[in-house]
C-alpha atoms as a PDB file:
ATOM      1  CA  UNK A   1      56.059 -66.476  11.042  1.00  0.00           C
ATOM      2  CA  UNK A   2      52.363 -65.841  11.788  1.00  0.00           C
ATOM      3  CA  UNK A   3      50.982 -67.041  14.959  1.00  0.00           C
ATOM      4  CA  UNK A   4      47.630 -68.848  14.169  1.00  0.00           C
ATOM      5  CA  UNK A   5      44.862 -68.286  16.521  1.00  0.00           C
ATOM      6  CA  UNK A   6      43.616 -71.841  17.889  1.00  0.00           C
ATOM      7  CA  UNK A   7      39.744 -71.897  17.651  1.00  0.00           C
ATOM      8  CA  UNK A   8      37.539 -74.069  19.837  1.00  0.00           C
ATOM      9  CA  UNK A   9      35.476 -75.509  17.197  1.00  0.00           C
ATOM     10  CA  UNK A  10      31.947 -77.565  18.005  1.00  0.00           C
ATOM     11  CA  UNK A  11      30.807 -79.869  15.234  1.00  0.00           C
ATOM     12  CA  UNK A  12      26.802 -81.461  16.050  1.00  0.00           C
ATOM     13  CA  UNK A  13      25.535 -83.833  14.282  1.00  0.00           C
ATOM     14  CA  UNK A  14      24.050 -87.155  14.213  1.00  0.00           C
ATOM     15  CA  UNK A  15      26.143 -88.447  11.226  1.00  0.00           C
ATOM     16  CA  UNK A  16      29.832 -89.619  13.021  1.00  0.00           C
ATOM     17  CA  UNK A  17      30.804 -90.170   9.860  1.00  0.00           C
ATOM     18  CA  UNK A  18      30.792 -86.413   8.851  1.00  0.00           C
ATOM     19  CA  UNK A  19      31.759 -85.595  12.911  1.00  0.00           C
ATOM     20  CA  UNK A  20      35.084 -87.658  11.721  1.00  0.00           C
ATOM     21  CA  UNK A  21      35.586 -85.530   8.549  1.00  0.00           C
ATOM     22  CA  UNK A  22      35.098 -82.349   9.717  1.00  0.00           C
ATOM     23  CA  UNK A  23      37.499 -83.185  13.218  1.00  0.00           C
ATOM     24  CA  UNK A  24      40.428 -84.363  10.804  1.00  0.00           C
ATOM     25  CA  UNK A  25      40.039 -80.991   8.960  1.00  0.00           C
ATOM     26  CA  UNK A  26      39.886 -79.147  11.809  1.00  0.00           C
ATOM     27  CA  UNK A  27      43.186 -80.476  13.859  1.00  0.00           C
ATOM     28  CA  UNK A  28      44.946 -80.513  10.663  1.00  0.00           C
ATOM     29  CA  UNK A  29      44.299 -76.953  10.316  1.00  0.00           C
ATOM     30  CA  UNK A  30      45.594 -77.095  14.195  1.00  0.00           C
ATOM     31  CA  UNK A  31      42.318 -75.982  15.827  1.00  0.00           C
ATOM     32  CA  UNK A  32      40.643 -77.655  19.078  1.00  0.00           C
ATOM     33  CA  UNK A  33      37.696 -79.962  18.587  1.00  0.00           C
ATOM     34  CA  UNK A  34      34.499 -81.298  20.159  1.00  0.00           C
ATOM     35  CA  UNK A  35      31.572 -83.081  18.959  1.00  0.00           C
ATOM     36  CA  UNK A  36      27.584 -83.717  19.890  1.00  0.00           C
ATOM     37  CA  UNK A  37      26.089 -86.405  18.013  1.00  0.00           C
ATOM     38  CA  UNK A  38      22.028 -84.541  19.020  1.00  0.00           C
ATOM     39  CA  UNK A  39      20.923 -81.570  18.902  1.00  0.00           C
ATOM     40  CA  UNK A  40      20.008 -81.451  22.999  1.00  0.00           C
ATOM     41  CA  UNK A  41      23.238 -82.368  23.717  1.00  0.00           C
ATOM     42  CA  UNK A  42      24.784 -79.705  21.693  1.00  0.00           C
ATOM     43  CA  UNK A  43      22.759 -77.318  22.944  1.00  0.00           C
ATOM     44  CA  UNK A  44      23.772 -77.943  26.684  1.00  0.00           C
ATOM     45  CA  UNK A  45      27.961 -77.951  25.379  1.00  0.00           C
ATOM     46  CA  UNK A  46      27.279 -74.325  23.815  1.00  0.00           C
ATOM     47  CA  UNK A  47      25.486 -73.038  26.783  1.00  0.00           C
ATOM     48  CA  UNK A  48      28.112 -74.585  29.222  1.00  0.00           C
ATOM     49  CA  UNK A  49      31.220 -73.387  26.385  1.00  0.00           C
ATOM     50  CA  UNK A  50      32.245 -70.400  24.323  1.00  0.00           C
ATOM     51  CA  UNK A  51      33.135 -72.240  20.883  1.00  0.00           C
ATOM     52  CA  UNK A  52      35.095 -69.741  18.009  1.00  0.00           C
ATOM     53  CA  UNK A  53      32.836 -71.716  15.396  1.00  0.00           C
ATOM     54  CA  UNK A  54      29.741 -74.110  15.627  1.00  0.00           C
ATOM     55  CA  UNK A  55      29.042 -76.531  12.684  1.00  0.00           C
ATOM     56  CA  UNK A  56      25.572 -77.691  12.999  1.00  0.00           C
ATOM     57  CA  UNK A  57      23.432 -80.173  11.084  1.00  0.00           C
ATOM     58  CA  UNK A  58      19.819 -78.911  10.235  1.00  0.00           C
ATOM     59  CA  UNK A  59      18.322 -82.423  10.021  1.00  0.00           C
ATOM     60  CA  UNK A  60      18.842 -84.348  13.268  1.00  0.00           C
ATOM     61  CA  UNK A  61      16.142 -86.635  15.108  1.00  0.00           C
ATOM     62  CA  UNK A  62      14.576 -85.410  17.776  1.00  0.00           C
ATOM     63  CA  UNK A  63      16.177 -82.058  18.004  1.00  0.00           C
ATOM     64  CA  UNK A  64      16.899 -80.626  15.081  1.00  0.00           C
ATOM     65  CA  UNK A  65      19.709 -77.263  13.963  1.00  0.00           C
ATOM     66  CA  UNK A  66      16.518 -75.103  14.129  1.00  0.00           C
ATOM     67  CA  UNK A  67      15.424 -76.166  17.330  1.00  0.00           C
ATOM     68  CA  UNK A  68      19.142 -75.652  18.757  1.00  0.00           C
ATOM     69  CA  UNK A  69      18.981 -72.151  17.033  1.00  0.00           C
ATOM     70  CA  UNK A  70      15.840 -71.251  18.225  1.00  0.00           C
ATOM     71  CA  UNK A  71      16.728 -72.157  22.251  1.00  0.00           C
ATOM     72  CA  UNK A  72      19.627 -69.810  21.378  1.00  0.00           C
ATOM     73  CA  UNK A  73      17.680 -66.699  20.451  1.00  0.00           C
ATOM     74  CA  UNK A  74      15.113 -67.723  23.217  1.00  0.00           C
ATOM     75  CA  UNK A  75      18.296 -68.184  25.437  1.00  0.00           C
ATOM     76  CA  UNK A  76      19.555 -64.858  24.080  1.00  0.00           C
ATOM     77  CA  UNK A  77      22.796 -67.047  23.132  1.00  0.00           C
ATOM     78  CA  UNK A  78      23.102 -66.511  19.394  1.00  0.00           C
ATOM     79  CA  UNK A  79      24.949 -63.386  19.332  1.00  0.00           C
ATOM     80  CA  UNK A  80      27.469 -64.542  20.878  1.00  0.00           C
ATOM     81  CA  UNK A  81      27.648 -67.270  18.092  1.00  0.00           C
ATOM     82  CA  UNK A  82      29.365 -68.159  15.020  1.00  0.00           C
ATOM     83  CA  UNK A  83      27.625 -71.028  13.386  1.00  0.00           C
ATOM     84  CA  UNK A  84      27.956 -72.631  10.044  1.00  0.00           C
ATOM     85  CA  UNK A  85      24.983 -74.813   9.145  1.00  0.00           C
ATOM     86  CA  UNK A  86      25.242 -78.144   7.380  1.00  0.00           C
ATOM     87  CA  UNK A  87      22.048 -79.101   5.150  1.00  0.00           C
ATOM     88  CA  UNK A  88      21.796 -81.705   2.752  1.00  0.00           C
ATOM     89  CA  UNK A  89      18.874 -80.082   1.264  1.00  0.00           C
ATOM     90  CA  UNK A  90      19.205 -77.600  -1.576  1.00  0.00           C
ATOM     91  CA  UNK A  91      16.132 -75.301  -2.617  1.00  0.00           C
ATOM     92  CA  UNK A  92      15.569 -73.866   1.123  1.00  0.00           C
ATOM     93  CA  UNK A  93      16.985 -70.576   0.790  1.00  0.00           C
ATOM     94  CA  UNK A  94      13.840 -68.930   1.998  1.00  0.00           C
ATOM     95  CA  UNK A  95      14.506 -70.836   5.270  1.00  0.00           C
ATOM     96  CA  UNK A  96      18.131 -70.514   4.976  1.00  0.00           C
ATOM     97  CA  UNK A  97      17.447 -66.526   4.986  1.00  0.00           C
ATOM     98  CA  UNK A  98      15.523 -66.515   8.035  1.00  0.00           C
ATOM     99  CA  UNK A  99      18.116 -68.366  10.346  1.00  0.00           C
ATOM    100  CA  UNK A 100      20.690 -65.705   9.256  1.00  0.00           C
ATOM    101  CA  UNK A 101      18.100 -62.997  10.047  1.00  0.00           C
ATOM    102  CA  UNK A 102      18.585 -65.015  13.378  1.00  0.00           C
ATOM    103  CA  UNK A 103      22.345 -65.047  13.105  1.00  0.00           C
ATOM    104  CA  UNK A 104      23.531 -67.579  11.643  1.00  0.00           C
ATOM    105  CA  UNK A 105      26.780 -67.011   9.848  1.00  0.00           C
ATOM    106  CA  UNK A 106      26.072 -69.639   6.521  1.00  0.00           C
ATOM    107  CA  UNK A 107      25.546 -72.650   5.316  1.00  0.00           C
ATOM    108  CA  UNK A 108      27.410 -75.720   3.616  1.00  0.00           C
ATOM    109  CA  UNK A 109      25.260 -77.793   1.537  1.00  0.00           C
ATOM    110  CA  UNK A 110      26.353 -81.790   2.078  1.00  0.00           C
ATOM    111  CA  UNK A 111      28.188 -83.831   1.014  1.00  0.00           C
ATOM    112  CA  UNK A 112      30.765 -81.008   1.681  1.00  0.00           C
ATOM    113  CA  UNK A 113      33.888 -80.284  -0.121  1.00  0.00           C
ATOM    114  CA  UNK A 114      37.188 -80.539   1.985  1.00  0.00           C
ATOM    115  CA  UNK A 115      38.394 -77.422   0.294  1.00  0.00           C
ATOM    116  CA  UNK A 116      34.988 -75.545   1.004  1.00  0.00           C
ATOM    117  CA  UNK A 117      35.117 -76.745   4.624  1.00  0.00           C
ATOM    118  CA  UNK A 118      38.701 -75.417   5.264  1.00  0.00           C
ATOM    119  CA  UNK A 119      37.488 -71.861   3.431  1.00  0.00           C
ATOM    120  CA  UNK A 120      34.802 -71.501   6.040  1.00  0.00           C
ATOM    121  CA  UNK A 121      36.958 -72.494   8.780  1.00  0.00           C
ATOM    122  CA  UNK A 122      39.764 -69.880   7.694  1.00  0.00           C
ATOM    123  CA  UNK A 123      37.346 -67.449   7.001  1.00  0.00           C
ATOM    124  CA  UNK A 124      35.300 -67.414  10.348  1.00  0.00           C
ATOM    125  CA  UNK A 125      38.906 -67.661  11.728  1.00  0.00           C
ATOM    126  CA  UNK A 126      40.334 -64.241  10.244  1.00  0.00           C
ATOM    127  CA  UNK A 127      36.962 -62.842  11.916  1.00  0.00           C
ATOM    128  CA  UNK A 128      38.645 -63.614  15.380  1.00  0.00           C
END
């Protein structure tokens, strides 16, 4: 039998409802989990961590997913990075295309799909 690789996976956003979801897909899929519920704070656990995969939420008070993703190139922190954004927005794909040019991996658009969550997770896991 195959021999999964555990990934450390990172999951900010404000919303603990969606932190809940995408934790319960994650350990079922038998990966490692932690959570920010701001921006700042997820900022400090990627600086402080290597994470396999980052889920962040574009549209948080105070400190939004662009302002973490822009501290990161600042930082020089983003290649290092995997990250999946999380917008609830459609009809941004001009700004969507410059945060990959910045290296993002993609997006999910919310409310998002169980099925389409465990794709990315698998496929940002086969990367490893």
């Amino acid at each position: 039998m195959e021999t999964k690789y555990k990934m450390k996976i990172l999951e900010i956003d404000d919303n603990t409802d969606i932190i809940k979801f995408v934790e319960m897909t994650a350990v079922s899929l038998g990966h490692e989990f932690l959570s920010a519920t701001g921006g700042k704070e997820g900022l400090k656990m990627i600086e402080e961590n290597q994470f396999d995969l980052v889920f962040l939420d574009l549209s948080m008070p105070e400190f939004s997913g662009i302002d973490v993703i822009n501290e990161l190139v600042t930082k020089k922190l983003m290649q290092n990075q995997r990250i999946i954004l999380f917008t609830a927005s459609t009809g941004i794909e001009s700004q969507i295309d410059d945060l990959i040019n910045k290296g993002i991996h993609s997006y999910l658009v919310k409310p998002v799909d169980i099925d389409a969550l465990m794709d990315k997770i698998n496929e940002i896991e086969k990367l490893l």
